[in-house]
Protein backbone atom coordinates (compact mmCIF):
# COMPACT_ATOMS: atom_id res chain seq x y z
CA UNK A 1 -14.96 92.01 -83.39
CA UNK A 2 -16.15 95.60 -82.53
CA UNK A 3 -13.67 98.35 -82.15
CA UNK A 4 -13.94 98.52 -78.40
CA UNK A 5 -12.31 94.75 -78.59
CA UNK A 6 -10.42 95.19 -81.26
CA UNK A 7 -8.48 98.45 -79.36
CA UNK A 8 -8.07 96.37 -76.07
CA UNK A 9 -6.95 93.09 -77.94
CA UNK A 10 -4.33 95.63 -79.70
CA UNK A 11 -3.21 97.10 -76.28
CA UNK A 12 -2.64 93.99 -74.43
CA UNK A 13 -0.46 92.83 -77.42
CA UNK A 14 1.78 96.09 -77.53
CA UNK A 15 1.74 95.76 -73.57
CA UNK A 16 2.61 91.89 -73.18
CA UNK A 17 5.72 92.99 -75.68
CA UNK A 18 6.85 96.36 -73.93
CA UNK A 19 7.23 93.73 -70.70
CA UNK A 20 8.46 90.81 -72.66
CA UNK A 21 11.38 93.20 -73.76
CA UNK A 22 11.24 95.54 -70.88
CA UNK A 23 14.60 94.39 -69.57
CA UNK A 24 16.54 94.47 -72.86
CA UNK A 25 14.97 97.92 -73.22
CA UNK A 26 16.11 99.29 -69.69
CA UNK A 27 19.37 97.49 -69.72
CA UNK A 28 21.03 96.75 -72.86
CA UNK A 29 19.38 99.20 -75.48
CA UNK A 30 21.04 102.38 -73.55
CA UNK A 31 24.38 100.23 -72.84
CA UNK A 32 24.42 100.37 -77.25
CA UNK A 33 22.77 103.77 -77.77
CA UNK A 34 26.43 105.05 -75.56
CA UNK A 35 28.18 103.22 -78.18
CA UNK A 36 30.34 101.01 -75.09
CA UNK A 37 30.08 98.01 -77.01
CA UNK A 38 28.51 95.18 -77.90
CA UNK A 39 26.58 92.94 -75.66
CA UNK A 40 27.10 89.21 -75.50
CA UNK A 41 24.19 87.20 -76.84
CA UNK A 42 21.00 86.05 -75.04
CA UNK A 43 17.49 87.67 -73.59
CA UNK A 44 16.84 89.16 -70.67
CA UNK A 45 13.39 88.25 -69.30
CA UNK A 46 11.09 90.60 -67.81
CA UNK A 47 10.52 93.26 -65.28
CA UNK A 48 11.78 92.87 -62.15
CA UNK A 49 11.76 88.85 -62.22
CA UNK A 50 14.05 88.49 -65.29
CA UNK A 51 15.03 84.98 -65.74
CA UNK A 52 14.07 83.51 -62.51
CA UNK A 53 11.19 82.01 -63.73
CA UNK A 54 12.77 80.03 -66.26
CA UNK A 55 15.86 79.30 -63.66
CA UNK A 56 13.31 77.83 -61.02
CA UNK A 57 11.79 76.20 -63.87
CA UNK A 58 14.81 73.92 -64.82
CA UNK A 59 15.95 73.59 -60.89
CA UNK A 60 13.23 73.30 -59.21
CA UNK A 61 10.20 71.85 -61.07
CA UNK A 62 12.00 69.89 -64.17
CA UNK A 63 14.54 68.91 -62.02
CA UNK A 64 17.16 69.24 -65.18
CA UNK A 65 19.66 71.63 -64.03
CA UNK A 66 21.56 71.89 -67.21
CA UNK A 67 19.18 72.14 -69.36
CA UNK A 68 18.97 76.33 -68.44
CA UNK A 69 22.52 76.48 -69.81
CA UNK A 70 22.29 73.71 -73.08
CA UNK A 71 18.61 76.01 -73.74
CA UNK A 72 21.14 79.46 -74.52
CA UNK A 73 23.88 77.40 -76.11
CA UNK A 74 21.13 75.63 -78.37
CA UNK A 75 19.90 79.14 -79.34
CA UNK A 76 22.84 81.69 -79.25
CA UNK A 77 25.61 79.00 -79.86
CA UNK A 78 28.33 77.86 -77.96
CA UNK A 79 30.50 80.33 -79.38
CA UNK A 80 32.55 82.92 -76.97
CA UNK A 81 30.71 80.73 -73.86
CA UNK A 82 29.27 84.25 -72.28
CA UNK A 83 25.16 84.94 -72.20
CA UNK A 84 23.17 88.33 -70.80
CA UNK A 85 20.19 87.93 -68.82
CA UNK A 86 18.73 89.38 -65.71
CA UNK A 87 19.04 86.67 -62.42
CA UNK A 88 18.52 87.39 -58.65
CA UNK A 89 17.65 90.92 -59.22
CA UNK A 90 20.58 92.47 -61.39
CA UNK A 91 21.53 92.36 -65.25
CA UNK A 92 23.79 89.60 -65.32
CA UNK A 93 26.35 88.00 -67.92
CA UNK A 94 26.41 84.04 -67.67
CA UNK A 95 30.22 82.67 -68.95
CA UNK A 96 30.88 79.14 -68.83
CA UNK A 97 33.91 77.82 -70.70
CA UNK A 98 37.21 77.39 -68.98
CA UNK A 99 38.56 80.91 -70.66
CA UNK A 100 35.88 82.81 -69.99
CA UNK A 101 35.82 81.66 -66.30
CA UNK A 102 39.72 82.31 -66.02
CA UNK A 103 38.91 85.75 -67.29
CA UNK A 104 36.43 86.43 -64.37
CA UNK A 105 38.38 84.41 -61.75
CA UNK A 106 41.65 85.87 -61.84
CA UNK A 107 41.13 89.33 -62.32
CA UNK A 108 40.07 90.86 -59.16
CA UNK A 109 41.47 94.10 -59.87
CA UNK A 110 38.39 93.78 -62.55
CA UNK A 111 35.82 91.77 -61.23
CA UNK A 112 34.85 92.40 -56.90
CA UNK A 113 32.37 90.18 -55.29
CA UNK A 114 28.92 90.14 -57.17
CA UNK A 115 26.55 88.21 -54.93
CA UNK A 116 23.90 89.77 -53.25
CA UNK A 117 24.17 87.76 -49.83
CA UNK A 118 27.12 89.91 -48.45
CA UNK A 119 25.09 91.12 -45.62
CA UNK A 120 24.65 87.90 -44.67
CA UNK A 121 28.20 86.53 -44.72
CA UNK A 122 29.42 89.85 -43.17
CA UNK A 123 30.80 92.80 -44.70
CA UNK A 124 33.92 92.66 -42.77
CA UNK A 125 34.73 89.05 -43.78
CA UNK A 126 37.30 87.58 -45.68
CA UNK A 127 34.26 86.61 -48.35
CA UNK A 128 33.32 90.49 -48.45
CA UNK A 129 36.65 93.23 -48.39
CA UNK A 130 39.14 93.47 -51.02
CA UNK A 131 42.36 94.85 -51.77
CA UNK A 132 44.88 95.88 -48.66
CA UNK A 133 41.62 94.64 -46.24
CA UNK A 134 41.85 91.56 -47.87
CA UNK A 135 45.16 90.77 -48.04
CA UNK A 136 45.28 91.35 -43.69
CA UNK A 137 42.57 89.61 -43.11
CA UNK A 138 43.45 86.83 -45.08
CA UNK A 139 46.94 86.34 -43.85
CA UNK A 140 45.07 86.47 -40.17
CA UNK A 141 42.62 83.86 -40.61
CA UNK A 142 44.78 81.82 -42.93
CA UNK A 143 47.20 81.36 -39.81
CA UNK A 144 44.73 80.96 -37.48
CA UNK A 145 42.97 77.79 -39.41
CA UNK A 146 45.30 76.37 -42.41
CA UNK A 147 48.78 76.68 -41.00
CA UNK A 148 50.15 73.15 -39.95
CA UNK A 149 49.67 73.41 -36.00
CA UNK A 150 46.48 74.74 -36.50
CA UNK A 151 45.34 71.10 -38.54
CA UNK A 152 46.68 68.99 -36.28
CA UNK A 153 45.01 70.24 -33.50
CA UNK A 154 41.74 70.04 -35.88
CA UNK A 155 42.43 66.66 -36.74
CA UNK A 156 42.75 65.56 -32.94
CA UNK A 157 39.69 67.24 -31.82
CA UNK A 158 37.19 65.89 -34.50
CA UNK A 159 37.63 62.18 -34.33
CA UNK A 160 36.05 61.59 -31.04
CA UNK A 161 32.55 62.49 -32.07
CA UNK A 162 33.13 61.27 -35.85
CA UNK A 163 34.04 58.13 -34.05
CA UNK A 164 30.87 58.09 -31.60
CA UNK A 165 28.64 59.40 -34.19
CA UNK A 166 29.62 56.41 -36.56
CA UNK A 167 28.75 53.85 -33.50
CA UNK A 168 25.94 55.49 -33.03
CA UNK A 169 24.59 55.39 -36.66
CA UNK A 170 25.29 51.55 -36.67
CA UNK A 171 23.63 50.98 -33.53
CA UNK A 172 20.55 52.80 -34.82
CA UNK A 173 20.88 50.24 -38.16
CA UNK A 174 19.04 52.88 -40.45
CA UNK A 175 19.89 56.62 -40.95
CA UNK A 176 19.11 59.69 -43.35
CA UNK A 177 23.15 60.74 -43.67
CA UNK A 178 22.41 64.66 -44.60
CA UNK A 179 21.18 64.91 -41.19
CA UNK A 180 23.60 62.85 -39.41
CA UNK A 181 26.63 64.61 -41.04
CA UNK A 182 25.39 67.90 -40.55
CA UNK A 183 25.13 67.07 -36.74
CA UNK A 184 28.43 65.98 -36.55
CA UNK A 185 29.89 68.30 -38.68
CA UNK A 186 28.18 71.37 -36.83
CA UNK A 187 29.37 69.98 -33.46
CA UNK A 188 32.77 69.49 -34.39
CA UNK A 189 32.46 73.03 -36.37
CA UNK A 190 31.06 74.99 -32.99
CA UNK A 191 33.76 72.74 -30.99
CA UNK A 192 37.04 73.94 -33.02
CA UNK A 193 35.36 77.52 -34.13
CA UNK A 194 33.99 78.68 -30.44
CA UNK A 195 33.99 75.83 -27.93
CA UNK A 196 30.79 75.41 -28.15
CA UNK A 197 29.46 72.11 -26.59
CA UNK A 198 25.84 72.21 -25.78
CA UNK A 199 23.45 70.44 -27.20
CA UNK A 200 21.03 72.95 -27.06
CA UNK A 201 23.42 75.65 -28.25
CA UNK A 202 24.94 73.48 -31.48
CA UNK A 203 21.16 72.56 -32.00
CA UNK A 204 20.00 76.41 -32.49
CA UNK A 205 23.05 77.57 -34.42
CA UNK A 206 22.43 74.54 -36.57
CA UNK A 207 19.00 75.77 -37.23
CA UNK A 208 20.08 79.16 -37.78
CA UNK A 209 23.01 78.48 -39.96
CA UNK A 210 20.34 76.16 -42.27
CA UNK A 211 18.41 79.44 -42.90
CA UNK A 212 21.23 81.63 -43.35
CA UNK A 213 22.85 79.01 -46.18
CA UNK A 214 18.68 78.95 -47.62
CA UNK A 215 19.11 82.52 -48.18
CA UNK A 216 22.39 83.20 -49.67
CA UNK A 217 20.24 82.17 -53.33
CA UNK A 218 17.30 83.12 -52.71
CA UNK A 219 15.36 86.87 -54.58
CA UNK A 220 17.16 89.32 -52.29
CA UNK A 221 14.00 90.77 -50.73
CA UNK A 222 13.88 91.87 -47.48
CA UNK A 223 10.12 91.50 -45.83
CA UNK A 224 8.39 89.39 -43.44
CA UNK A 225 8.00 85.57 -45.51
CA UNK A 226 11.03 85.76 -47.92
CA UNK A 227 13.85 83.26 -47.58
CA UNK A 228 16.58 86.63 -47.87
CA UNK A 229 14.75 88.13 -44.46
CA UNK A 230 14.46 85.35 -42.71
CA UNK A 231 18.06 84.18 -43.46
CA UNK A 232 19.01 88.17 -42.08
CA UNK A 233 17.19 87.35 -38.99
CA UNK A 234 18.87 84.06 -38.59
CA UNK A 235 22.09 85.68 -39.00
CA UNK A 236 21.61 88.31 -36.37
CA UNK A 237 20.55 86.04 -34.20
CA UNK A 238 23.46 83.46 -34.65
CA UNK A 239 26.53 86.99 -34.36
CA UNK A 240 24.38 87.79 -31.18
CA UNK A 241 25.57 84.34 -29.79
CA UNK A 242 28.87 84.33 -31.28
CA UNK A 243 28.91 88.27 -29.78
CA UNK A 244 28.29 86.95 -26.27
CA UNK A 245 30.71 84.80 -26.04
CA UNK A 246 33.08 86.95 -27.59
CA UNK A 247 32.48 89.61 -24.87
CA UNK A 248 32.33 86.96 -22.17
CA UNK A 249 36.03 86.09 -22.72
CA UNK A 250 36.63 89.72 -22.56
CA UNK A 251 35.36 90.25 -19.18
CA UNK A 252 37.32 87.37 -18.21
CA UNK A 253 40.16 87.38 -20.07
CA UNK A 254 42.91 87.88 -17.14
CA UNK A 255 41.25 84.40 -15.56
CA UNK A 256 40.18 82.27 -17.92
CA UNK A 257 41.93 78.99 -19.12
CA UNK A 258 42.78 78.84 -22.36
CA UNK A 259 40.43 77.98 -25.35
CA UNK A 260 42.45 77.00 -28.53
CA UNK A 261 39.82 77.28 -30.79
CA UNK A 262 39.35 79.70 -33.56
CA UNK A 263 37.47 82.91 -31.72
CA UNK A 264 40.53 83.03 -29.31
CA UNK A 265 43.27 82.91 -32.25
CA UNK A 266 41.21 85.25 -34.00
CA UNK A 267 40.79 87.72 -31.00
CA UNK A 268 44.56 87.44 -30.35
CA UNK A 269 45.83 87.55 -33.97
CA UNK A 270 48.06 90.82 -34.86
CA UNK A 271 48.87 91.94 -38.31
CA UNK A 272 52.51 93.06 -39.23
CA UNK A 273 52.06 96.59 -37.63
CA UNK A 274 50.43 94.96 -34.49
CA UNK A 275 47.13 95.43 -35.50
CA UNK A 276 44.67 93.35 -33.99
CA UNK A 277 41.00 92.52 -35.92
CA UNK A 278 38.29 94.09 -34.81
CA UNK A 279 35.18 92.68 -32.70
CA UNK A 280 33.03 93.17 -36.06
CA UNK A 281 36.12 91.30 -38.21
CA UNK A 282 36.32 88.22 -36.02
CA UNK A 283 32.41 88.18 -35.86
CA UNK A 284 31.96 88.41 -39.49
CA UNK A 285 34.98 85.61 -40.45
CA UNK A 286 33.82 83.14 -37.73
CA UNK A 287 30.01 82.79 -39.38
CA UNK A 288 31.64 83.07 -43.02
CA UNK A 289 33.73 80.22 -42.17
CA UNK A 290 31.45 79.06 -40.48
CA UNK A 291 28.82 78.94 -43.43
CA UNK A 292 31.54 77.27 -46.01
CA UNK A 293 32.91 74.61 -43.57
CA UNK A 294 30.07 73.11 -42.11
CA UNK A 295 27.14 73.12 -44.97
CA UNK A 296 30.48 71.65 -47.19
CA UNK A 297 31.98 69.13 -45.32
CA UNK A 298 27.85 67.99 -44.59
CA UNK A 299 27.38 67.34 -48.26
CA UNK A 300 30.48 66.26 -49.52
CA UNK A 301 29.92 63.23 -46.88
CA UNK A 302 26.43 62.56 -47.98
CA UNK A 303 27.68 62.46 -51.91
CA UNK A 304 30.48 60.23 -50.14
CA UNK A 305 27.61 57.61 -48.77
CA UNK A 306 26.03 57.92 -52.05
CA UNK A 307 28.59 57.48 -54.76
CA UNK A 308 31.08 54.38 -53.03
CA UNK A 309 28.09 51.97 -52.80
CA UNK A 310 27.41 52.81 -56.31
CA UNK A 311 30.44 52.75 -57.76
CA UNK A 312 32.34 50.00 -55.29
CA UNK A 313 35.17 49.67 -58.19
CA UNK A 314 36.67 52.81 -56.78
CA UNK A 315 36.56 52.12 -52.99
CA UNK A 316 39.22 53.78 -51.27
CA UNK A 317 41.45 51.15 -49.75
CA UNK A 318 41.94 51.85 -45.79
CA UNK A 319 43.63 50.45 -42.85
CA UNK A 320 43.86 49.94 -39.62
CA UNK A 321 46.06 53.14 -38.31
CA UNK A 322 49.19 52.42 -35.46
CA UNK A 323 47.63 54.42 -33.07
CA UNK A 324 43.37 54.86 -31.68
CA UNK A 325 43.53 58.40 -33.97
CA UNK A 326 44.52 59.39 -37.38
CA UNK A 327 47.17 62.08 -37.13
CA UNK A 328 47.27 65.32 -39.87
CA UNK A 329 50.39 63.32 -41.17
CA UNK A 330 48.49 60.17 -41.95
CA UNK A 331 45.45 62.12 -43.45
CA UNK A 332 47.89 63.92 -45.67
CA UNK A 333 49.17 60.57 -47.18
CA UNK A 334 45.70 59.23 -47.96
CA UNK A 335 46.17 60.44 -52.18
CA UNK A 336 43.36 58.10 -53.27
CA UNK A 337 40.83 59.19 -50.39
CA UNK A 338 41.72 62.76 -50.86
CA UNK A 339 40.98 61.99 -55.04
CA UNK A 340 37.66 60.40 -54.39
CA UNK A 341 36.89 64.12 -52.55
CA UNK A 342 38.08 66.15 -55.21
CA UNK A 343 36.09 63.49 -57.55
CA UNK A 344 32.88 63.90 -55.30
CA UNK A 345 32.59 67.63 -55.46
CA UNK A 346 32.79 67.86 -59.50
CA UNK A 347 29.92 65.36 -59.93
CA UNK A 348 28.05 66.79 -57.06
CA UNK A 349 28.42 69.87 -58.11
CA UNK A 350 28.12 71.02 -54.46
CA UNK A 351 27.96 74.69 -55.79
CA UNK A 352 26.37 74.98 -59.80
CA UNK A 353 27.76 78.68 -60.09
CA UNK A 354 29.65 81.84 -58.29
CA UNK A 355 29.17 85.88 -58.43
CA UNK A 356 31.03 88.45 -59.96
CA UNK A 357 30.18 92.06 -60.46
CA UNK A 358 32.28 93.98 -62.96
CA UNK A 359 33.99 97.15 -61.34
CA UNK A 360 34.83 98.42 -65.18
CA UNK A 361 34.11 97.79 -68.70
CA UNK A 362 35.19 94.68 -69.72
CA UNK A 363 36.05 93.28 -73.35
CA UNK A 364 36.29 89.56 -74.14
CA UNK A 365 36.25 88.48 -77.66
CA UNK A 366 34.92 91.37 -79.34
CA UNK A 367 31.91 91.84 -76.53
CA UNK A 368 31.58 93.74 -73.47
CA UNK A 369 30.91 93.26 -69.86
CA UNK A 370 29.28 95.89 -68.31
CA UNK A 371 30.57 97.99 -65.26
CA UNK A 372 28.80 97.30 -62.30
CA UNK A 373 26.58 94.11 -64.22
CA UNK A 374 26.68 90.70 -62.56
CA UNK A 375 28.84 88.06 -63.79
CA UNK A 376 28.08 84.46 -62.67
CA UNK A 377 30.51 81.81 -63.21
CA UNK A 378 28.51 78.73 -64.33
CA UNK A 379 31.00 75.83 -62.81
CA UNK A 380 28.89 73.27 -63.37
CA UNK A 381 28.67 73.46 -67.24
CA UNK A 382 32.41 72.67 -67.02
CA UNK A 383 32.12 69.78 -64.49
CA UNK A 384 29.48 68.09 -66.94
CA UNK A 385 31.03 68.59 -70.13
CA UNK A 386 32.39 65.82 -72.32
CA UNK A 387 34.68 68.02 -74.09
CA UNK A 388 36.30 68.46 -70.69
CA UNK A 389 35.97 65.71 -68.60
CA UNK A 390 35.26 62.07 -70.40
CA UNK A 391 31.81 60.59 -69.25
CA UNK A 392 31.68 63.67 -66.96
CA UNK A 393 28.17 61.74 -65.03
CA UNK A 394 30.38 58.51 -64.35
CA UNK A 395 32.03 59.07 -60.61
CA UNK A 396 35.90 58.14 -61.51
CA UNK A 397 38.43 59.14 -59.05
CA UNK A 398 41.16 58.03 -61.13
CA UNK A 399 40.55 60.93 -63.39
CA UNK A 400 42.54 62.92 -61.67
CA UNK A 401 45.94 60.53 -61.70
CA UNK A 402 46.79 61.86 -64.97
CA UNK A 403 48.00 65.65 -66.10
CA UNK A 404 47.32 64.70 -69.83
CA UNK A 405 43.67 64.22 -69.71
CA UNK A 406 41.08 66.96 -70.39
CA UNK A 407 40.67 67.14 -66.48
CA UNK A 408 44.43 67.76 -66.70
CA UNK A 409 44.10 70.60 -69.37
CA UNK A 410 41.56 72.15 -67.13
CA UNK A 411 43.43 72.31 -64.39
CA UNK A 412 46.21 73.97 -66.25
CA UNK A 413 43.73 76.45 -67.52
CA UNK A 414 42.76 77.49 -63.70
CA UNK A 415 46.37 78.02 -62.85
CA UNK A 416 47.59 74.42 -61.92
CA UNK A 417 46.18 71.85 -59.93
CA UNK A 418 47.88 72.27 -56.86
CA UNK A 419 47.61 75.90 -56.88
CA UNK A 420 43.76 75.84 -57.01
CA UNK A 421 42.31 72.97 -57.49
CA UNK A 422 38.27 71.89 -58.49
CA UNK A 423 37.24 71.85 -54.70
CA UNK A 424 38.90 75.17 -54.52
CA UNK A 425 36.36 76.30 -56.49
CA UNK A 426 33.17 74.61 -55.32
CA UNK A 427 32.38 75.19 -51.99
CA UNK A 428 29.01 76.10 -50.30
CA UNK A 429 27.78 79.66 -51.27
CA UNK A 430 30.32 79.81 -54.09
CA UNK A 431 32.33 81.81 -51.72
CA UNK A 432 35.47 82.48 -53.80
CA UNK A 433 37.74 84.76 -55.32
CA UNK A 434 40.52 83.57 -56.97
CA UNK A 435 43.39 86.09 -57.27
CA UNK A 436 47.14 85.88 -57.05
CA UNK A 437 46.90 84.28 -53.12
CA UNK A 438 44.70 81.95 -54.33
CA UNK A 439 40.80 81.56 -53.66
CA UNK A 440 39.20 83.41 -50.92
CA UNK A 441 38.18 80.40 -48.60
CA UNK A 442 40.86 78.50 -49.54
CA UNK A 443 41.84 78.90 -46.15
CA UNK A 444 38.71 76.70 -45.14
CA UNK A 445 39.38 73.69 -47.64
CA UNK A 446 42.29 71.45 -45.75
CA UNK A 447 39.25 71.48 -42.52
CA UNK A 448 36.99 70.52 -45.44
CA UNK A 449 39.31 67.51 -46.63
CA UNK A 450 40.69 66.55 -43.11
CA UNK A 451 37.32 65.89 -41.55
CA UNK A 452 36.41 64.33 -44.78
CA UNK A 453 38.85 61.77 -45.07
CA UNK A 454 38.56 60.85 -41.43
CA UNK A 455 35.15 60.09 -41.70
CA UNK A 456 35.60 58.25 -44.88
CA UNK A 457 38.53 56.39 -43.44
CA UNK A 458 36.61 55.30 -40.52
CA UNK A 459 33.19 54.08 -41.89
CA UNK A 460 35.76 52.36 -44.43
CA UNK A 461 37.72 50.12 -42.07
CA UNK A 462 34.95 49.63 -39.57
CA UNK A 463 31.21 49.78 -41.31
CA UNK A 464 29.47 48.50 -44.17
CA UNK A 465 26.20 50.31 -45.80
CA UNK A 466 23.84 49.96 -48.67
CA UNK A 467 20.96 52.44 -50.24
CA UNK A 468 17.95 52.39 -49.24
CA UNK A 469 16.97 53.86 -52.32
CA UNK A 470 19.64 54.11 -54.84
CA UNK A 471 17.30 55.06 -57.22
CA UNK A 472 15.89 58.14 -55.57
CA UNK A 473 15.18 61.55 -57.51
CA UNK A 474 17.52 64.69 -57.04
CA UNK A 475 16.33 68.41 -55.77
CA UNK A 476 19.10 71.00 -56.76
CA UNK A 477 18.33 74.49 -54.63
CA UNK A 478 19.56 75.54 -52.33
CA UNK A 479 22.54 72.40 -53.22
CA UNK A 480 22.28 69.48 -55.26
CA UNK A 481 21.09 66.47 -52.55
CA UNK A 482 19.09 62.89 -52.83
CA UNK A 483 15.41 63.39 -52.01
CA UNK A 484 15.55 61.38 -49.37
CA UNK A 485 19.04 62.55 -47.92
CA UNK A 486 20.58 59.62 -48.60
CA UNK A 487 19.21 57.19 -46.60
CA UNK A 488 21.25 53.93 -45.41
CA UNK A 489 21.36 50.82 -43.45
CA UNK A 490 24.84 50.70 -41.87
CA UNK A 491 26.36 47.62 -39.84
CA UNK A 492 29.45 47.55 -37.68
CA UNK A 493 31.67 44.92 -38.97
């Protein structure tokens, strides 16, 4: 080899390192040099990408989900449950055991919201503001959709089309159940949330909503072709349709009948000092509301269609109800139905992980978490691990009848079971916050389980359904779902 060679073999080798270790370099050598600590175990990937190569790699091509996590733990050790790396653009800390979570979870005076999709859920929204602007707008919105009155009148609206939608299904024999629930789902969503009965209008939010929810995961950047700047487009476009309508109730406002749906309690709302929210505010919390009802109600019915057939041991017993519709009161009573939801969303993992993004410097266990570093939650290492739930991959409603299993000890370490809950911390986006009033979106989940349990009720007393392919391979971004949807023949019986 001649010298010429020999130089340029010698300079790609001292390049290919300076970018193998570019990120540990730029990130966590000066965070050590300052003496703030020490950094919690793990490698940060290259330039610009960090570990998004390897994090596609396990989602989206292997298909083995878990396997990112087990590949740290295998080589840095299970030990305080917290890894460094660099995902979705920032320098991020992974933590995945219970304690670690808790830590991150319940300490919002520590740890704000870390995603980088707040643009698209709206910076005004309860997802986005925090403190005193979270607290009003909380108690506002938490009226307007979670208060008993408000469910009832939820509960009575929905059934007609669940009911039509499951006639139609059987008459049709054979259906892909992602898209059927998501059509129901979104017209019972634009129904209660703006009165919004169009076809055509329902069918163009839908599409619009789908590439906002495709974005809020994606490699925030913003040009023509990304995921992230078509999901701001979509966005714009779907507030300019909420904004019209807004306005048109405005203009007639002295006239018009009233609505009772969400944009008019919203737009009528007053805080303690009269305050009313602002244009912008009930924008912003109708399409992040939006966003985490729909997408999770969709899903959590497809997993339903998937798992029962599978596992018909744990069939929710129904029957026939007095009356032609299920009232708030008799939803409320179905325990076992309302289990088999909770039970659904662990194995489904509807949402693998959540964002964080220290405010301060952190310490847990003798390492540090950066100020202003990303902190992702990793749920689903929790919801899959034998040490807390036994055979996590079985689907076993019953798990959650007793306070002394490990599911039990989990839910003591996230502050109680009915305080929080699993579902309370798996909904679409990982939208949540969990802080002394509880999780963020909590004020969405009840319209999550109600229209849930109706549906599952229904198809229960009246239908019968098998797989088409029970056998079919999973995809995991942006949400863990059946290649083919889960398709099923369904008969009226």
């Amino acid at each position: 080899m001649d010298m010429t060679a020999g130089f340029w073999l010698w300079l790609a080798v001292v390049v290919g390192l300076m970018l193998w270790w570019w990120n540990e370099y730029w990130y966590a050598l000066p965070f050590l040099l300052r003496r703030r600590g020490k950094l919690p175990p793990g490698y940060m990937g290259l330039p610009f990408l960090g570990e998004m190569l390897a994090f596609l790699w396990y989602f989206k091509v292997l298909g083995r989900p878990d396997d990112f996590i087990n590949a740290k733990r295998r080589k840095y050790g299970d030990g305080i449950g917290m890894y460094r790396t660099h995902l979705f653009g920032s320098p991020t800390i992974i933590v995945c055991t219970p304690s670690a979570n808790k830590l991150v979870l319940q300490s919002e005076s520590r740890f704000g919201i870390g995603w980088n999709a707040e643009e698209l859920v709206g910076k005004t929204s309860l997802v986005a503001v925090e403190g005193a602007a979270h607290t009003r707008v909380r108690g506002l919105v938490l009226r307007a959709v979670n208060q008993p009155d408000a469910l009832r009148k939820i509960t009575l609206m929905v059934q007609p089309r669940v009911t039509a939608a499951l006639k139609s299904w059987s008459h049709r024999g054979r259906i892909t159940t992602l898209k059927e629930a998501n059509k129901v789902t979104f017209a019972n969503t634009g129904k209660y949330f703006a009165s919004f009965e169009t076809e055509h209008v329902l069918d163009t939010l839908d599409d619009l909503f789908k590439g906002i929810v495709n974005g809020l995961r994606a490699y925030p950047l913003n040009f023509p072709g990304t995921a992230h700047h078509h999901a701001l487009q979509c966005r714009r476009k779907a507030v300019a349709i909420f904004r019209e309508e807004l306005e048109k109730r405005k203009r007639c406002e002295a006239s018009s009948e009233a609505k009772n749906d969400l944009m008019e309690a919203l737009m009528e709302m007053k805080d303690e000092e009269g305050n009313r929210l602002s244009e912008i505010e009930v924008l912003d919390n109708i399409v992040s509301l939006v966003i985490a009802g729909y997408t999770s109600t969709s899903l959590v019915i497809m997993w339903a269609f998937y798992y029962l057939p599978k596992y018909p041991q744990h069939m929710p017993i129904s029957k026939k109800l007095n009356g032609n519709l299920i009232t708030y009161e008799e939803i409320s009573s179905c325990k076992y139905t309302s289990k088999v939801v909770e039970e659904i969303i662990r194995l489904a993992n509807v949402a693998a992980f959540t964002f964080r993004s220290a405010k301060e410097d952190v310490e847990y266990r003798g390492y540090k978490i950066p100020k202003g570093w990303k902190v992702v939650c990793w749920l689903r290492y929790i919801h899959t691990n034998p040490e807390y739930f036994e055979d996590p991959m079985c689907f076993n409603p019953d798990r959650w009848n007793v306070r002394g299993t490990k599911a039990g000890i989990i839910f003591s370490v996230w502050r109680g079971a009915k305080n929080l809950r699993w579902k309370h911390v798996c909904s679409i986006a990982s939208f949540h916050s969990t802080s002394s009033s509880g999780c963020r979106l909590q004020v969405i989940n009840q319209y999550l389980e109600n229209h849930s349990i109706q549906l599952i009720n229904s198809v229960l007393i009246n239908f019968r359904w098998k797989l088409v392919n029970p056998n079919v391979g999973m995809s995991y971004l942006p949400h863990p779902t059946p290649a083919d949807g889960v398709e099923i023949d369904i008969t009226h019986i």
